[in-house]
N, C-alpha and C. Protein backbone atom coordinates (compact mmCIF):
# COMPACT_ATOMS: atom_id res chain seq x y z
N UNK A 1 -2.49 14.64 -4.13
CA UNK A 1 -2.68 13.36 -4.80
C UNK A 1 -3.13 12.31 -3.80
N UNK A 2 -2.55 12.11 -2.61
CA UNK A 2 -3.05 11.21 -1.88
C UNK A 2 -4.13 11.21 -1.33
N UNK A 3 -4.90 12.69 -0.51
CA UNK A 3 -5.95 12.99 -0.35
C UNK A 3 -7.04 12.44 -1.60
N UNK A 4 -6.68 12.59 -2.78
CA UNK A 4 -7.47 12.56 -3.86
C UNK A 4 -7.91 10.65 -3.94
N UNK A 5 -6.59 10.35 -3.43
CA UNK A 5 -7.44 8.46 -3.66
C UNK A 5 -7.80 8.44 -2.89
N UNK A 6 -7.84 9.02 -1.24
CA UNK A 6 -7.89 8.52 -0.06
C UNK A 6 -9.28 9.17 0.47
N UNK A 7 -10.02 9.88 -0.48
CA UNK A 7 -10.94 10.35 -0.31
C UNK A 7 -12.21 9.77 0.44
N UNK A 8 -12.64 8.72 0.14
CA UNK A 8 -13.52 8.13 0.62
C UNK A 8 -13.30 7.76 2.09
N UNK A 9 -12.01 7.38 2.59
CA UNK A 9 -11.47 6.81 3.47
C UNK A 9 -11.46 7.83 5.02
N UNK A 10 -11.23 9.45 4.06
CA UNK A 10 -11.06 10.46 4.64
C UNK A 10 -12.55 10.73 4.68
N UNK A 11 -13.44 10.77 3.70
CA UNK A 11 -14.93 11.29 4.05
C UNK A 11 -15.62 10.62 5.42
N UNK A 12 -15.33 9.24 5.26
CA UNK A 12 -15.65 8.36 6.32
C UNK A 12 -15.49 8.53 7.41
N UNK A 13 -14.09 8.73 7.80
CA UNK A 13 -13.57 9.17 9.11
C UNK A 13 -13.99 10.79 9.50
N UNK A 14 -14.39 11.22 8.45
CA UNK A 14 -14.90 13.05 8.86
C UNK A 14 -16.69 12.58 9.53
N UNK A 15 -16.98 12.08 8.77
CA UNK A 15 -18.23 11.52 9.67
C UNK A 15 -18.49 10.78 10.87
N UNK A 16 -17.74 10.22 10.98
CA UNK A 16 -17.66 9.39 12.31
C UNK A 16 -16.85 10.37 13.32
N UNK A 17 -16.46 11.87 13.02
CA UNK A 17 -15.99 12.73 13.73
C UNK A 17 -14.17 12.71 14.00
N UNK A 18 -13.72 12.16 12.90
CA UNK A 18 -12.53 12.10 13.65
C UNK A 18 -12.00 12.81 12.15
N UNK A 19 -10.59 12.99 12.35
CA UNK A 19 -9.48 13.97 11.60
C UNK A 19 -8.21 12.93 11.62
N UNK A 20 -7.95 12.07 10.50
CA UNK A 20 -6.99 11.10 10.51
C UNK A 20 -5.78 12.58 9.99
N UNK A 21 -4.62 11.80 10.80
CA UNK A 21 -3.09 12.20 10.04
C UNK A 21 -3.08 11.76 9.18
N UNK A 22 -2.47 12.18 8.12
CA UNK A 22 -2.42 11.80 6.95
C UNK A 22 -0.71 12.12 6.68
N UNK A 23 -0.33 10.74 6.63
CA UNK A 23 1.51 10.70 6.12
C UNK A 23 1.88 10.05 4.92
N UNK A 24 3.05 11.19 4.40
CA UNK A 24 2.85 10.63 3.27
C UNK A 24 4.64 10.53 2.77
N UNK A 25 5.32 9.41 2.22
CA UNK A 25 6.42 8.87 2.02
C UNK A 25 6.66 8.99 0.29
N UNK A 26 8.03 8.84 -0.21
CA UNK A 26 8.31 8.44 -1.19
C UNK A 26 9.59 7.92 -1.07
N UNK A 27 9.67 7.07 -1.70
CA UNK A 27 10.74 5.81 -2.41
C UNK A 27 10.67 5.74 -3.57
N UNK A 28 11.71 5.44 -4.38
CA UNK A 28 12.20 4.73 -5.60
C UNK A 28 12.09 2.73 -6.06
N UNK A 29 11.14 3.13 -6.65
CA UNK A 29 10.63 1.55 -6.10
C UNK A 29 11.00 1.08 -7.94
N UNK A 30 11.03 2.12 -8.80
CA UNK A 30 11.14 1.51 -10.33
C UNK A 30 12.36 1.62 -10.77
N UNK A 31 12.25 2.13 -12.50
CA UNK A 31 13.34 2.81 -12.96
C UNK A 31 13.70 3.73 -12.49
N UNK A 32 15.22 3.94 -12.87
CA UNK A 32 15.67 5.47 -11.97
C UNK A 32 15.09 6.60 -12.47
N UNK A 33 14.95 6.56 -14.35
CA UNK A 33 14.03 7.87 -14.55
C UNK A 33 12.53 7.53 -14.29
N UNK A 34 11.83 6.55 -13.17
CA UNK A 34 10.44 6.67 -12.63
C UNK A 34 10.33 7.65 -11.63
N UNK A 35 9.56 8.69 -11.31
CA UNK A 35 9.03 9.38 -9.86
C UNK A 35 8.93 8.38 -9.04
N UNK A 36 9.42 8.92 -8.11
CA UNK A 36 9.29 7.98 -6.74
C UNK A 36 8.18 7.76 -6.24
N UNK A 37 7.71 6.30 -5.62
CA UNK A 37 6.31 5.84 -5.61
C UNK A 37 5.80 6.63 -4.41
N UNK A 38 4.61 7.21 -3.90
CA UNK A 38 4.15 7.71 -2.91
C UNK A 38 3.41 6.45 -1.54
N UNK A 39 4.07 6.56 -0.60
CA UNK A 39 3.56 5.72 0.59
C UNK A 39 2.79 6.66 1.30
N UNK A 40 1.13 6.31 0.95
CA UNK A 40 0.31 6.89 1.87
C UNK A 40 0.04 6.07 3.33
N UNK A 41 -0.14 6.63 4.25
CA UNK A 41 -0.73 6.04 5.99
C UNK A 41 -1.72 7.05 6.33
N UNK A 42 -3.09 6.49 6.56
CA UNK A 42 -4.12 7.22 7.58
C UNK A 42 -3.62 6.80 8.85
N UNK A 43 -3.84 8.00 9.79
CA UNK A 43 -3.19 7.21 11.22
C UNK A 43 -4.99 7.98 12.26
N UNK A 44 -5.22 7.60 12.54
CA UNK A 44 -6.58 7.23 13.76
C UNK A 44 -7.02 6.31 14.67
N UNK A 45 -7.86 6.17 15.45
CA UNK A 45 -8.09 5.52 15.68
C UNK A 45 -8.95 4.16 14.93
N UNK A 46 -10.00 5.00 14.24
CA UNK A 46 -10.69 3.95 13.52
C UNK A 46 -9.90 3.71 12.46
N UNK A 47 -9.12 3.68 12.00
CA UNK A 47 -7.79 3.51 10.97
C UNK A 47 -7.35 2.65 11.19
N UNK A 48 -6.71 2.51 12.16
CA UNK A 48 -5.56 1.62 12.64
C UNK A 48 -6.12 0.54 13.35
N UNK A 49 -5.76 -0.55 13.61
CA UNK A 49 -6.06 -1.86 14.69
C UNK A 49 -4.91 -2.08 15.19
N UNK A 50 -4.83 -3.41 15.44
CA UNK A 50 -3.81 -4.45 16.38
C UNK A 50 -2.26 -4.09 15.24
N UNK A 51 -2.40 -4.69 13.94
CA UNK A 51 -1.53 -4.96 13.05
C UNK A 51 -0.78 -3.86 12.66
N UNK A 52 -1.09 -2.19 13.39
CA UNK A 52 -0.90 -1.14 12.65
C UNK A 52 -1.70 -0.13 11.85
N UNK A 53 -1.16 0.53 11.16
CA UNK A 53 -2.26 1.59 10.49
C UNK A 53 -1.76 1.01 8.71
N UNK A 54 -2.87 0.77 8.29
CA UNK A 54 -2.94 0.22 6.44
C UNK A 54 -2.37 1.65 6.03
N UNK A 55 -1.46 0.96 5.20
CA UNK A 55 -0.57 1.67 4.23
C UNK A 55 -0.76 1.54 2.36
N UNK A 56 -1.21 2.67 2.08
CA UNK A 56 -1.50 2.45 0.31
C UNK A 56 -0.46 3.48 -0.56
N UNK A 57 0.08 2.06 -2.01
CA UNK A 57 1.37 2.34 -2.28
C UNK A 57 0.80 2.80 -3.94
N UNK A 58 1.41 4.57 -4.20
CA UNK A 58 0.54 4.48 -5.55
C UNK A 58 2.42 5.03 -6.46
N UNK A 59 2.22 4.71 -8.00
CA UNK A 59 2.89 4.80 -8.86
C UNK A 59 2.31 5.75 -9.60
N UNK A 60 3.56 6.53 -9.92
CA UNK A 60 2.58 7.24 -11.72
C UNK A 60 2.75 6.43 -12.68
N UNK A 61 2.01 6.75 -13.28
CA UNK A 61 1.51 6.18 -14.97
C UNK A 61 1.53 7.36 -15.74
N UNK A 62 2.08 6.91 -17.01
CA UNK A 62 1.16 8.11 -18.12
C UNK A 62 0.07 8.22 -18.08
N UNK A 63 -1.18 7.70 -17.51
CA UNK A 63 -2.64 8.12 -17.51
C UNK A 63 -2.63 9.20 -16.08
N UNK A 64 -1.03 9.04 -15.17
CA UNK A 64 -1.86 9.76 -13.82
C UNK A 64 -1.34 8.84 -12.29
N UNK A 65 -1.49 9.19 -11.50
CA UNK A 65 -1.41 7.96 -10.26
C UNK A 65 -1.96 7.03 -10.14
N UNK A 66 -1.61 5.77 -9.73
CA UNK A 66 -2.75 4.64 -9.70
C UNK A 66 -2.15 3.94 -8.57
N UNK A 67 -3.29 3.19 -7.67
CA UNK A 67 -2.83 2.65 -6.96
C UNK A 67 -2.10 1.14 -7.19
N UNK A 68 -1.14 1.20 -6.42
CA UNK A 68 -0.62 -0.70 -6.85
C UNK A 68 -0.45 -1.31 -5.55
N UNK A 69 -0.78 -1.19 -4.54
CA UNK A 69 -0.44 -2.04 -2.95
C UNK A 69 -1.74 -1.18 -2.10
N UNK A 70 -2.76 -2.03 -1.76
CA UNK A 70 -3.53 -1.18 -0.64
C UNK A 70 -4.06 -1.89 0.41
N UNK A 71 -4.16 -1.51 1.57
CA UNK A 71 -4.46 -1.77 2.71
C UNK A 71 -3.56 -2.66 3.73
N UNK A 72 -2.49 -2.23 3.40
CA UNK A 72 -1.23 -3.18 3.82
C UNK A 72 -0.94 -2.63 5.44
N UNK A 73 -0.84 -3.42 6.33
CA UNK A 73 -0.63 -3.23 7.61
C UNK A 73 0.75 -3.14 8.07
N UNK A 74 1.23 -2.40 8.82
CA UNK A 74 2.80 -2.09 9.14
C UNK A 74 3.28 -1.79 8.51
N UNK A 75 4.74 -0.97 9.36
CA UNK A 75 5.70 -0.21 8.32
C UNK A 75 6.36 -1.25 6.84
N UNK A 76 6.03 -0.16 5.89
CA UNK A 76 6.57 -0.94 4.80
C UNK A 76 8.06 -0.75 4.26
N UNK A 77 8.50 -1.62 3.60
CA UNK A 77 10.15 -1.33 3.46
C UNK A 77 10.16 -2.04 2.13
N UNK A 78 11.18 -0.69 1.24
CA UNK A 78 11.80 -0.87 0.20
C UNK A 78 13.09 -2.14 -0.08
N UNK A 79 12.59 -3.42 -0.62
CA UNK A 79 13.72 -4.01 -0.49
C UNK A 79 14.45 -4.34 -1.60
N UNK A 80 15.79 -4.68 -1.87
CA UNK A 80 16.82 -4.65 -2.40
C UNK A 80 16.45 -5.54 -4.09
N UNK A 81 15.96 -6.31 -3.81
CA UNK A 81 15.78 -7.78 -4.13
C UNK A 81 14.13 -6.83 -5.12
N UNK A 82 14.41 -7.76 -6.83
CA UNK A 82 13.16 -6.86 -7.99
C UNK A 82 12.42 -8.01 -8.29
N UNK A 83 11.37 -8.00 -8.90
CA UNK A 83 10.38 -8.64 -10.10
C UNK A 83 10.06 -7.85 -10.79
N UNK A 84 10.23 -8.42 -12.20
CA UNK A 84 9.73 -7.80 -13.49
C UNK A 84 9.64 -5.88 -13.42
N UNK A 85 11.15 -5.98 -12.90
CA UNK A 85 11.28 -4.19 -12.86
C UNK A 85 11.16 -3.65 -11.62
N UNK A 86 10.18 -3.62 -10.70
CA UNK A 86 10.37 -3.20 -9.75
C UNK A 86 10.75 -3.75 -8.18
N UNK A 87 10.63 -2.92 -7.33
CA UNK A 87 11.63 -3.41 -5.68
C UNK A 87 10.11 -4.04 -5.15
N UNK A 88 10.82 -5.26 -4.43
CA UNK A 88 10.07 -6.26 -3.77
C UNK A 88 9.68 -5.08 -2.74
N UNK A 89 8.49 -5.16 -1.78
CA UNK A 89 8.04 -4.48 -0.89
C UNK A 89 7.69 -5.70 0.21
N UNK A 90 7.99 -5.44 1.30
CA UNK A 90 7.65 -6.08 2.39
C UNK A 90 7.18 -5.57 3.67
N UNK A 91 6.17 -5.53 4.44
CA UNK A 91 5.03 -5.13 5.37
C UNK A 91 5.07 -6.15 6.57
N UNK A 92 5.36 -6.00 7.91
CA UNK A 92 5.37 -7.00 8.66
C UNK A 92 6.36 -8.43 8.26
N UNK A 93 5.33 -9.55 8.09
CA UNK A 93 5.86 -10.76 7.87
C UNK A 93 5.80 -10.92 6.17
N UNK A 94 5.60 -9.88 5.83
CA UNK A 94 4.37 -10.46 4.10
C UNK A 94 5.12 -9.62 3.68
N UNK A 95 5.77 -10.19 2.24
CA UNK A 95 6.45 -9.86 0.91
C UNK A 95 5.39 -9.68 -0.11
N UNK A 96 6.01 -9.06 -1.06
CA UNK A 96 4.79 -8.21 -2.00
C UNK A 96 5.84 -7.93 -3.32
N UNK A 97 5.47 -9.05 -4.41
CA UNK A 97 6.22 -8.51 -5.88
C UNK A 97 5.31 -7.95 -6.24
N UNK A 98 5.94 -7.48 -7.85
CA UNK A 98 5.20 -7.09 -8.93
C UNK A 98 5.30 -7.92 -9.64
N UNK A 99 3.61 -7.95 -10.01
CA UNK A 99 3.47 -9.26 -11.58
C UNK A 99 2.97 -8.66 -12.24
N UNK A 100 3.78 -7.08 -12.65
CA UNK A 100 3.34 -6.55 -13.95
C UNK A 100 2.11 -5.54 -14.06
N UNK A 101 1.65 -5.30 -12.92
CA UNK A 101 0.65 -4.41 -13.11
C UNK A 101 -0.01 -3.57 -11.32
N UNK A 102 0.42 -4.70 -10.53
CA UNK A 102 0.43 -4.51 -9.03
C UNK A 102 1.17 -5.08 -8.26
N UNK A 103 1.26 -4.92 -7.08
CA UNK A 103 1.64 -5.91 -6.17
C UNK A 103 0.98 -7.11 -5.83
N UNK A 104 1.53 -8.34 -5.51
CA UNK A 104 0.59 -9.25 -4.85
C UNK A 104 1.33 -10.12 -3.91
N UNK A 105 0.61 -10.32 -3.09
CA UNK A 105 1.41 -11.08 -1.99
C UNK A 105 2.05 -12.55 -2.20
N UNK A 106 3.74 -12.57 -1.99
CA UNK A 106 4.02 -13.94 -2.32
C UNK A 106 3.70 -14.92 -1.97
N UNK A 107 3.02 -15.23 -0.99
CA UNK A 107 2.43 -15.93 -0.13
C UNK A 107 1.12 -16.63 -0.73
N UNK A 108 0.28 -17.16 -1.87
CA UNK A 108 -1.08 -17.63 -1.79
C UNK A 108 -1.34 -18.25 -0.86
N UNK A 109 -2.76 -17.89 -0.89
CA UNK A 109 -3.75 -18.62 0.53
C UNK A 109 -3.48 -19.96 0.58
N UNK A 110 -3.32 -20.72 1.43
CA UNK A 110 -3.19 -22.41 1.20
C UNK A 110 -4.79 -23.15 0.51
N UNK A 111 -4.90 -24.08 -0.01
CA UNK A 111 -5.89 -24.54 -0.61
C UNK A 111 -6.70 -24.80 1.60
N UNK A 112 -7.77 -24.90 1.33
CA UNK A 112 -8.48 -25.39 2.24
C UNK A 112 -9.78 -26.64 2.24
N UNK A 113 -9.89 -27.59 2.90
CA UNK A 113 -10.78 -28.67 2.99
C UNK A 113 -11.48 -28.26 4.18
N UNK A 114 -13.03 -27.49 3.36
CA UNK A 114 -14.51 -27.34 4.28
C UNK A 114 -15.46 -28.39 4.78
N UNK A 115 -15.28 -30.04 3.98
CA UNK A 115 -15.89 -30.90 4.67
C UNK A 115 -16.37 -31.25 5.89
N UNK A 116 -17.13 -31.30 5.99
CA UNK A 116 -17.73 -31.95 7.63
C UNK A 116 -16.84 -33.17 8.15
């Protein structure tokens, strides 16, 4: 399953000659009768930077797996604390609810002033 989303990610890195690790986690991130969510990590060089190696967080659905958290940098952790059903996720400094359909970071961008 993870190979299967991570496909492109993995084709990429087979071309540029390299062979990412591929690790793969589960947690209980929903209901108790939910499957436990799968924590994928490519680990490489061209994978990874400064921040860590991006981490993508997928759920089943009745249609199948889908992704709901991607490209998240550093170890991620299951935390205690829910929105609208499921466990808050937090990555580094950055918290991550659910609003019902994915994750999104609690954090919005601050408004910004581009004026000269």
């Amino acid at each position: 399953i993870a190979r299967q989303f991570l496909a492109q990610d993995l084709g990429e890195a087979s071309r540029a000659g390299e062979k990412p690790l591929v690790l793969i986690g589960q947690a209980p991130i929903g209901r108790p009768q939910d499957r436990p969510a799968l924590f994928v990590q490519l680990q490489s060089a061209r994978e990874c930077g400064s921040g860590g190696c991006a981490t993508t967080v997928l759920i089943a659905s009745p249609q199948g797996w889908r992704k709901v958290l991607d490209g998240v940098s550093g170890a991620v952790t299951v935390l205690p604390t829910r929105h609208k059903g499921m466990a808050d996720l937090a990555a580094d400094t950055e918290r991550y609810l659910w609003n019902g359909q994915s994750y999104a970071n609690s954090r919005p961008v601050p408004n910004v002033n581009l004026r000269r």
